[in-house]
Every structure is written in structure tokens, then in C-alpha cells.
Protein backbone atom coordinates (compact mmCIF):
# COMPACT_ATOMS: atom_id res chain seq x y z
CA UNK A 1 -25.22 -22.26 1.87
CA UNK A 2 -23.61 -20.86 4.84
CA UNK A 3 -20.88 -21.96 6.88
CA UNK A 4 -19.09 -21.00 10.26
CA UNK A 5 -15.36 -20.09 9.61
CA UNK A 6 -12.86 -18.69 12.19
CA UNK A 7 -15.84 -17.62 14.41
CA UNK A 8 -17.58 -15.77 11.75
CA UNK A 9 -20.57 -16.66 9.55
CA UNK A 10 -19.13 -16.76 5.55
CA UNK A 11 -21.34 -16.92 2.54
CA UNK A 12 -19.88 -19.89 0.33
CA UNK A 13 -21.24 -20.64 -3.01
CA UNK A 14 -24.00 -23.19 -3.19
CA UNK A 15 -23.78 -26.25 -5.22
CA UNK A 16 -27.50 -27.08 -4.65
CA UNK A 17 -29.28 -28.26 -8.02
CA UNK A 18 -26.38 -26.93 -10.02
CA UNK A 19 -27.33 -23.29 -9.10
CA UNK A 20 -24.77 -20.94 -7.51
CA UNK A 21 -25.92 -18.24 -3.90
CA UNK A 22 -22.72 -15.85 -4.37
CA UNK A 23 -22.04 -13.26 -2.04
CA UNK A 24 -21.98 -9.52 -3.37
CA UNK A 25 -19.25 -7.75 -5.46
CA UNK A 26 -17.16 -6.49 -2.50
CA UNK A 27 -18.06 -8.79 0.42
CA UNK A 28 -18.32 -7.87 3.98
CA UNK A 29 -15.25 -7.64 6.22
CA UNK A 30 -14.38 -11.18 7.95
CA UNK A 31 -14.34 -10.60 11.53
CA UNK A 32 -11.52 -12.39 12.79
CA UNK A 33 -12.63 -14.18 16.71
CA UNK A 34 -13.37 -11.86 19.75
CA UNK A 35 -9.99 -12.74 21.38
CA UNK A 36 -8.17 -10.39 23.65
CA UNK A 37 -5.15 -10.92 20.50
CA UNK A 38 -7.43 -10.45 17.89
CA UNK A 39 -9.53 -6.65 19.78
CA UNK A 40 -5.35 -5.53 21.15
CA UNK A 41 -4.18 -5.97 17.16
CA UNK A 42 -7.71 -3.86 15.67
CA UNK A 43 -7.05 -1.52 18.68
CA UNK A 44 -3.67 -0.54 17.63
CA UNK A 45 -4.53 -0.50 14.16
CA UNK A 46 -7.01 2.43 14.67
CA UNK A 47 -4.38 3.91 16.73
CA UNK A 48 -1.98 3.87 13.61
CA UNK A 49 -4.55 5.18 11.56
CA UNK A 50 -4.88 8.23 13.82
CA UNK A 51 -1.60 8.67 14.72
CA UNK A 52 0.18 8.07 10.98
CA UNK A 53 -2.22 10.78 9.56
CA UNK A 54 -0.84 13.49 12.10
CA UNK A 55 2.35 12.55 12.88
CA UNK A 56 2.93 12.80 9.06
CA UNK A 57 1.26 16.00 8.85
CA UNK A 58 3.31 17.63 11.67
CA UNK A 59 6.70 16.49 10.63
CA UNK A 60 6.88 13.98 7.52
CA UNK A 61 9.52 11.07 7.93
CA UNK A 62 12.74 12.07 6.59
CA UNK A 63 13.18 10.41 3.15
CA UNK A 64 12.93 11.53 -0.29
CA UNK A 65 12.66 15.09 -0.20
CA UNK A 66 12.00 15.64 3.19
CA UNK A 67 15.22 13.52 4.57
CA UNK A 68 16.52 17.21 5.33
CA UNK A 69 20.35 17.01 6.90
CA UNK A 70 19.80 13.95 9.08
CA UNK A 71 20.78 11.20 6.83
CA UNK A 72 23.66 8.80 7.51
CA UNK A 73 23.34 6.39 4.78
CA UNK A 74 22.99 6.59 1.00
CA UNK A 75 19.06 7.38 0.08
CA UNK A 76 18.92 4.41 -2.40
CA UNK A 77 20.43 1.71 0.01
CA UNK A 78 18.13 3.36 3.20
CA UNK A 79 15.08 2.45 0.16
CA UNK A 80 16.29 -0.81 -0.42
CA UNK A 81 16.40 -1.43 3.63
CA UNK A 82 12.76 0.57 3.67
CA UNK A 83 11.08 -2.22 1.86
CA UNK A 84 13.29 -5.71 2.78
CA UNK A 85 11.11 -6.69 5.43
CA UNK A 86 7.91 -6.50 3.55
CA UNK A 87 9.31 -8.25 0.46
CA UNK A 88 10.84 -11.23 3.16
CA UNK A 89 8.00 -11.46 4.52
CA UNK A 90 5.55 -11.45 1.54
CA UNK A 91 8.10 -14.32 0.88
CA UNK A 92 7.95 -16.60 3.22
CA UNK A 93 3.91 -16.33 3.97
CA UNK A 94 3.32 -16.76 0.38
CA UNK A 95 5.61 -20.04 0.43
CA UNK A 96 3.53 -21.28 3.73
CA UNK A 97 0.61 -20.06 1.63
CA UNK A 98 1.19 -22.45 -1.31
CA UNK A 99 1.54 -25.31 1.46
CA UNK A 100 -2.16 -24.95 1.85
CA UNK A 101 -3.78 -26.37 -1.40
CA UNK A 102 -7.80 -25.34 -0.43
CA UNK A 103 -6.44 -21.81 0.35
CA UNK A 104 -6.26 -20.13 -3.09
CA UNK A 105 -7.53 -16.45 -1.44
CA UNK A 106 -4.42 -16.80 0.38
CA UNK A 107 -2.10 -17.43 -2.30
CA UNK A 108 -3.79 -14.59 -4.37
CA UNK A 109 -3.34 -12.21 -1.61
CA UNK A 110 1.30 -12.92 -1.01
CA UNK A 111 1.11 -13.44 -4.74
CA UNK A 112 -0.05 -9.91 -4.92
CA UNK A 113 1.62 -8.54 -1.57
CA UNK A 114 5.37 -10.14 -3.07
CA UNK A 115 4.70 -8.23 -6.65
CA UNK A 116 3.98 -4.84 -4.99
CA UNK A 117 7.41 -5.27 -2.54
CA UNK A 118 9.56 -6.89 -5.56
CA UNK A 119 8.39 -3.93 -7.61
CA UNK A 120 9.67 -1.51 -4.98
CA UNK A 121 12.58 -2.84 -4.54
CA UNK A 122 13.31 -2.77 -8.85
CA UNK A 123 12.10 0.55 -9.16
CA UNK A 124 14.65 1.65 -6.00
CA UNK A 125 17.50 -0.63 -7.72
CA UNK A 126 17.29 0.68 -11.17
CA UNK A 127 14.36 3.28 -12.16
CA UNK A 128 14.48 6.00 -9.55
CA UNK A 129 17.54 8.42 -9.30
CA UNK A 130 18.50 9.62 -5.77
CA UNK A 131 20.29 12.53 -4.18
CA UNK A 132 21.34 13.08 -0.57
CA UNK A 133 21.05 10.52 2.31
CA UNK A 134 18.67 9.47 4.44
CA UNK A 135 18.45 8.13 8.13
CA UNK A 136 19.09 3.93 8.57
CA UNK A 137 16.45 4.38 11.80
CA UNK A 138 13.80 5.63 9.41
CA UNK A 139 14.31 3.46 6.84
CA UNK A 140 14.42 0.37 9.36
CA UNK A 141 11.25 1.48 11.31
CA UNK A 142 9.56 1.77 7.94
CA UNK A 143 10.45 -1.84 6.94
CA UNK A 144 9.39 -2.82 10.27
CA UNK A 145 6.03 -1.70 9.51
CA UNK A 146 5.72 -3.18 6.37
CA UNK A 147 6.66 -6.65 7.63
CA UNK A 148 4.42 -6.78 10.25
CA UNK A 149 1.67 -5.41 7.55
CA UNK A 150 2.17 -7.98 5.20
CA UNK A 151 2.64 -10.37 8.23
CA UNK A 152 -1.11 -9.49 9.48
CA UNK A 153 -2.83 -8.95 6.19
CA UNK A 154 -1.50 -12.90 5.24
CA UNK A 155 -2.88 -13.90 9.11
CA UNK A 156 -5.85 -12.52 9.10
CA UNK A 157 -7.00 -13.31 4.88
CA UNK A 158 -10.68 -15.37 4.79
CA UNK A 159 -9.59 -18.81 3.88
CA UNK A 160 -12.73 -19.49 2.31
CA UNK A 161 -12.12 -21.91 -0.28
CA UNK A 162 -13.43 -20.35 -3.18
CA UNK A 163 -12.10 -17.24 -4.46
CA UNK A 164 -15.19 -15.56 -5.47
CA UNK A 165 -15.95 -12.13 -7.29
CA UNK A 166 -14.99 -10.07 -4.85
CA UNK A 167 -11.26 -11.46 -5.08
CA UNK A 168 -11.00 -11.51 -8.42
CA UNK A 169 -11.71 -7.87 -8.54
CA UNK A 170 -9.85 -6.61 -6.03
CA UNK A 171 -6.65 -8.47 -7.78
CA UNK A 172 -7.50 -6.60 -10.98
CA UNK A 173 -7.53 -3.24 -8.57
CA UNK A 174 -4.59 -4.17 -7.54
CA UNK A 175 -3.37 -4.54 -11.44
CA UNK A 176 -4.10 -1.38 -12.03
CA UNK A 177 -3.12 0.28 -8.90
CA UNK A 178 0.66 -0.90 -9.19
CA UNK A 179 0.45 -0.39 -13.20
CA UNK A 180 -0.62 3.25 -12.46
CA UNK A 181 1.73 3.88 -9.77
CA UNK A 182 4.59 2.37 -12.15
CA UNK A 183 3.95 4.75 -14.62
CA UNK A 184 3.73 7.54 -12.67
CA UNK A 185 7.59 6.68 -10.87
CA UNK A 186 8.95 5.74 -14.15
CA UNK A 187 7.25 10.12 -15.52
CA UNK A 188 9.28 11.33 -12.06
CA UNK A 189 12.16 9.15 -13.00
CA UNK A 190 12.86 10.70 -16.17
CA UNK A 191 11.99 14.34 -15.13
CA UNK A 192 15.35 15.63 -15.32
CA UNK A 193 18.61 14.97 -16.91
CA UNK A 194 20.34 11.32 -15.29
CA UNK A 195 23.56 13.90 -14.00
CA UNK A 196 21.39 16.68 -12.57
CA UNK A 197 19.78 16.82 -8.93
CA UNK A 198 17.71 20.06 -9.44
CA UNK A 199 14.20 19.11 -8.44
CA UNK A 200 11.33 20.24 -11.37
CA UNK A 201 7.27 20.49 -10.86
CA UNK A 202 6.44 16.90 -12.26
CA UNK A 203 4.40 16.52 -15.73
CA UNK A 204 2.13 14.09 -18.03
CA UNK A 205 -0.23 11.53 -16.63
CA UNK A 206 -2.70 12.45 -13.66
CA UNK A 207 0.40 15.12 -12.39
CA UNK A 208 -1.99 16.93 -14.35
CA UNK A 209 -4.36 16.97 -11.79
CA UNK A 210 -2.46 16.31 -8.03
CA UNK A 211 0.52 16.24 -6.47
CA UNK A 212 0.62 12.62 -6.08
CA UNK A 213 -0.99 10.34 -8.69
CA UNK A 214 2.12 7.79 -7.52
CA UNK A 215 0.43 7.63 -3.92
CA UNK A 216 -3.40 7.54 -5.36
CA UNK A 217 -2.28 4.64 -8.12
CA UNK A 218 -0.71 3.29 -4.65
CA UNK A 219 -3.78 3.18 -2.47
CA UNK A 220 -5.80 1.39 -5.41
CA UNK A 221 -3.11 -1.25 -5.21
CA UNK A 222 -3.80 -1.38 -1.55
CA UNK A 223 -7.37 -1.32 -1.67
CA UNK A 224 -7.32 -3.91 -4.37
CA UNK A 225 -5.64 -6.19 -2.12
CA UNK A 226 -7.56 -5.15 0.96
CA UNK A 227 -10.59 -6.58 -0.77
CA UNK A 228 -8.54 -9.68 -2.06
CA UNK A 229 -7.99 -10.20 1.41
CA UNK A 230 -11.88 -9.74 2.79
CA UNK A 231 -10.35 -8.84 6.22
CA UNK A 232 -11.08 -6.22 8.65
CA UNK A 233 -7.04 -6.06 9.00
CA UNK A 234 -6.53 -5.72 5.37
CA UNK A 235 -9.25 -2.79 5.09
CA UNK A 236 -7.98 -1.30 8.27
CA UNK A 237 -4.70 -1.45 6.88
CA UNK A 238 -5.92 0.40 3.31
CA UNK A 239 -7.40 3.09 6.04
CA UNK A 240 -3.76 3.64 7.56
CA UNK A 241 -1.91 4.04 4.23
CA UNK A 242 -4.63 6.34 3.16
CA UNK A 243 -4.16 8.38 6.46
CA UNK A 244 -0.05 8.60 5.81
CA UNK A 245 -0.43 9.40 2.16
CA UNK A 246 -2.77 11.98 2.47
CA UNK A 247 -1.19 13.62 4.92
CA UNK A 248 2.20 13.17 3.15
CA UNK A 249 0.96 14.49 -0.03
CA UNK A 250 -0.51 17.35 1.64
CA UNK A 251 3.47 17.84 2.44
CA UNK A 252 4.64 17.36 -0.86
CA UNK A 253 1.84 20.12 -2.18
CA UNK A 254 3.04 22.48 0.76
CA UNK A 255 6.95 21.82 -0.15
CA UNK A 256 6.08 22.46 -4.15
CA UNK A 257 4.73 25.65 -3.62
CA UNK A 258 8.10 26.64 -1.14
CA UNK A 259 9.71 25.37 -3.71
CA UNK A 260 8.32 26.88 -6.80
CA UNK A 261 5.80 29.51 -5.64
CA UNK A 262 4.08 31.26 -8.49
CA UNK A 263 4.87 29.14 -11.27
CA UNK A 264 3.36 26.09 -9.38
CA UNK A 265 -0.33 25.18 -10.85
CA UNK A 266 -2.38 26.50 -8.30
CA UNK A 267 -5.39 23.89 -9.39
CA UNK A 268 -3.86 20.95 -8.53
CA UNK A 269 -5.00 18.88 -5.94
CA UNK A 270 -2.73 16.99 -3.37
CA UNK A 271 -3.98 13.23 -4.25
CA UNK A 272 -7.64 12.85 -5.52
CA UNK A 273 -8.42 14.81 -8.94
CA UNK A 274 -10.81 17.12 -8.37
CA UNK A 275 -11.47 16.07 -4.59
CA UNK A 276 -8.44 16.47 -2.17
């Protein structure tokens, strides 16, 4: 059957005779309703996209290794700020989430945007070892933009009742995006000696093959949840992250090989294997 929802037409599982008309793996975007709100918030999504793929490229925000000599606060309290407003609001939208007993898409989606932030925010606390500072206005406008994120990816989620296939598998991307990216923090973690702060070219897992493998494992989480979400907010949202991390992993590549020159692998990629 088919049904109008938010001014969009959403295929729903028919209960017709006992048989079932499912829509496909990975269903189409849901258009949220031509309102000046709804075309301003797309418009200044692309925007990001754009402008978070060369900004970063140009001049990467100053954290982690590329906070430089601006920093004014300790790196793992400016990481603990970085991600508070994503993890609040995950929070709270998941709690008004579980208020609304025929939404289960929505519940799966802040189940799985409150696991990614409440990872972050353990791995910060206790797995990752920091040296140097960082700036508090960098790490604030980066928690900014992962509230309001997780703010319109929660808005804008299909409320179709049933969850479908396409939920279900983006929540196992997601699974294996964070598990992935997990793994690949805990390998950089335990690079080098808990007392030393003498960077090393990262080892074991898909370091193997890029730069990254944290930020690839990431965008899998992301795109997991994008398609959780069956939003044209959530997949524009994927597209921005993408845009950043690329463009910060070319960075990281570039910074390696200043770093290391020769004795860097010259066949690794920056965040794909074998692609990019």
C-alpha cells in the first residue's frame, strides 16, 4: 500500500491477504515538505558540504596534530567539550523519541546517534593519550555542529511505522562502522609507550592500506545511520562528513610524509584502500 507522510509519498508494507509489498534494500530519501524552513536547512547543508571539504583542505582545524601553538586548554578536556553537545543532544531527542511508541525508526536512529557520541566521549576519557593543547573556540564550534547534526538528523528521520530492511541494515552498518573505527583508535592508542609523546607511522589493521581507516570505519557508521534515518538530511549529512574527512585525511597523509619522509609507505592511500 502507499501512504502520504510529511508531504511525501512512503512505501509501507502491505498486510493485504497476508502477503507483504516492501520497499527496496536502501530506500529512497524522504523528502521532508517544500517549506521555505525545510529548502533554507538543505541549502545550507550543501553549502557545508562544499565549504567543510575546502576549508579543511586549506587549513585543517587545529586539534590533534594539527592544533599547532594556538591551544589554550588541555587537548583531552577541548575533546571532551568537542563532542558534549552531540552526546546532550542525542540525549534528550532519543528520550522525546521513546515518548513516541509507533516511532521505532526514530528510536533506532538516537539509540544509534547516543552510542557513537558516548563512545567518543570513553575513548577521549580513557583510551586515547594526548599531548599539547588545543583551542576552547574550536572545540566549542565543533560541538556546535554536532548538536545541531544530531538535532536535524532526529527532526528530519521517516517516522514510518515499520522499521523495514533498509533500517535494519543500515543499524548493522552502523555496527560495524563504530566497531571498526574502535579498533582502529584503540591500534593508535597503544602505538607508543603511555610516557612518550613522539608521534610513530601507525600499524596493523587497514593502516595497512590508508592513512585513516579510523575516519573510513567512521563514515560507515555515518552512512549506516544515514540510511537508518531514510532522510535527505541524514544522507546530506553522510555527504558533509565525507567532504571533512577526506579532505582531513588528505592532511594527515601530507603531514606523515613531513613528518617521516622516506620511510613513510609510499602506497598507502589517504582513506579508501586502493581508491583515495
Amino acid at each position: 500500500g502507499r501512504r502520504e507522510h510529511g508531504g511525501a509519498i512512503a512505501l509501507v508494507q502491505s498486510r493485504k491477504d497476508g502477503r507483504t509489498m516492501g520497499a527496496p534494500l536502501i530506500a529512497h530519501a524522504f523528502l521532508p515538505p517544500l517549506t521555505p524552513f525545510n529548502v533554507g536547512v538543505t541549502a545550507l547543508q550543501i553549502a557545508g558540504v562544499v565549504s567543510m571539504g575546502m576549508s579543511e583542505k586549506v587549513s585543517p582545524l587545529a586539534y590533534s596534530k594539527f592544533a599547532g601553538a594556538t591551544g589554550n586548554i588541555p587537548s583531552r578536556l577541548g575533546m571532551v567539550i568537542l563532542y558534549a553537545l552531540g552526546l546532550i543532544t542525542s540525549l534528550a531527542t532519543l528520550v522525546g523519541a521513546c515518548r513516541e511508541p509507533t516511532c521505532p525508526r526514530a528510536v533506532l536512529v538516537g539509540t544509534m546517534l547516543t552510542a557513537h557520541y558516548l563512545k567518543r566521549e570513553f575513548e577521549v576519557l580513557w583510551l586515547h593519550r594526548y599531548s599539547g593543547k588545543m583551542s576552547l573556540g574550536t572545540s566549542c564550534l565543533i560541538s556546535a555542529s554536532y548538536g545541531v547534526s544530531a538535532l536535524g538528523i532526529m527532526h528530519y528521520t521517516d517516522r514510518n511505522v515499520e522499521l523495514g530492511r533498509a533500517a535494519i541494515f543500515g543499524a548493522a552498518l552502523f555496527g560495524i562502522g563504530a566497531a571498526g573505527n574502535a579498533w582502529h583508535h584503540y591500534l593508535l592508542a597503544t602505538l607508543r609507550p603511555a610516557d612518550s609523546r613522539q608521534y610513530v607511522i601507525p600499524q596493523g589493521g587497514l593502516f595497512r592500506f590508508v592513512a585513516c581507516p579510523h575516519y573510513f570505519m567512521e563514515l560507515t557508521a555515518w552512512l549506516g545511520m544515514a540510511i537508518s534515518s531514510n532522510s535527505l538530511f541524514g544522507y546530506l549529512n553522510f555527504v558533509s562528513m565525507a567532504a571533512y574527512l577526506a579532505a582531513r585525511s588528505q592532511s594527515t597523509t601530507n603531514w606523515y610524509l613531513a613528518k617521516f619522509g622516506e620511510t613513510y609507505p609510499k602506497n598507502r592511500r589517504n582513506l579508501i584502500p586502493g581508491l583515495f
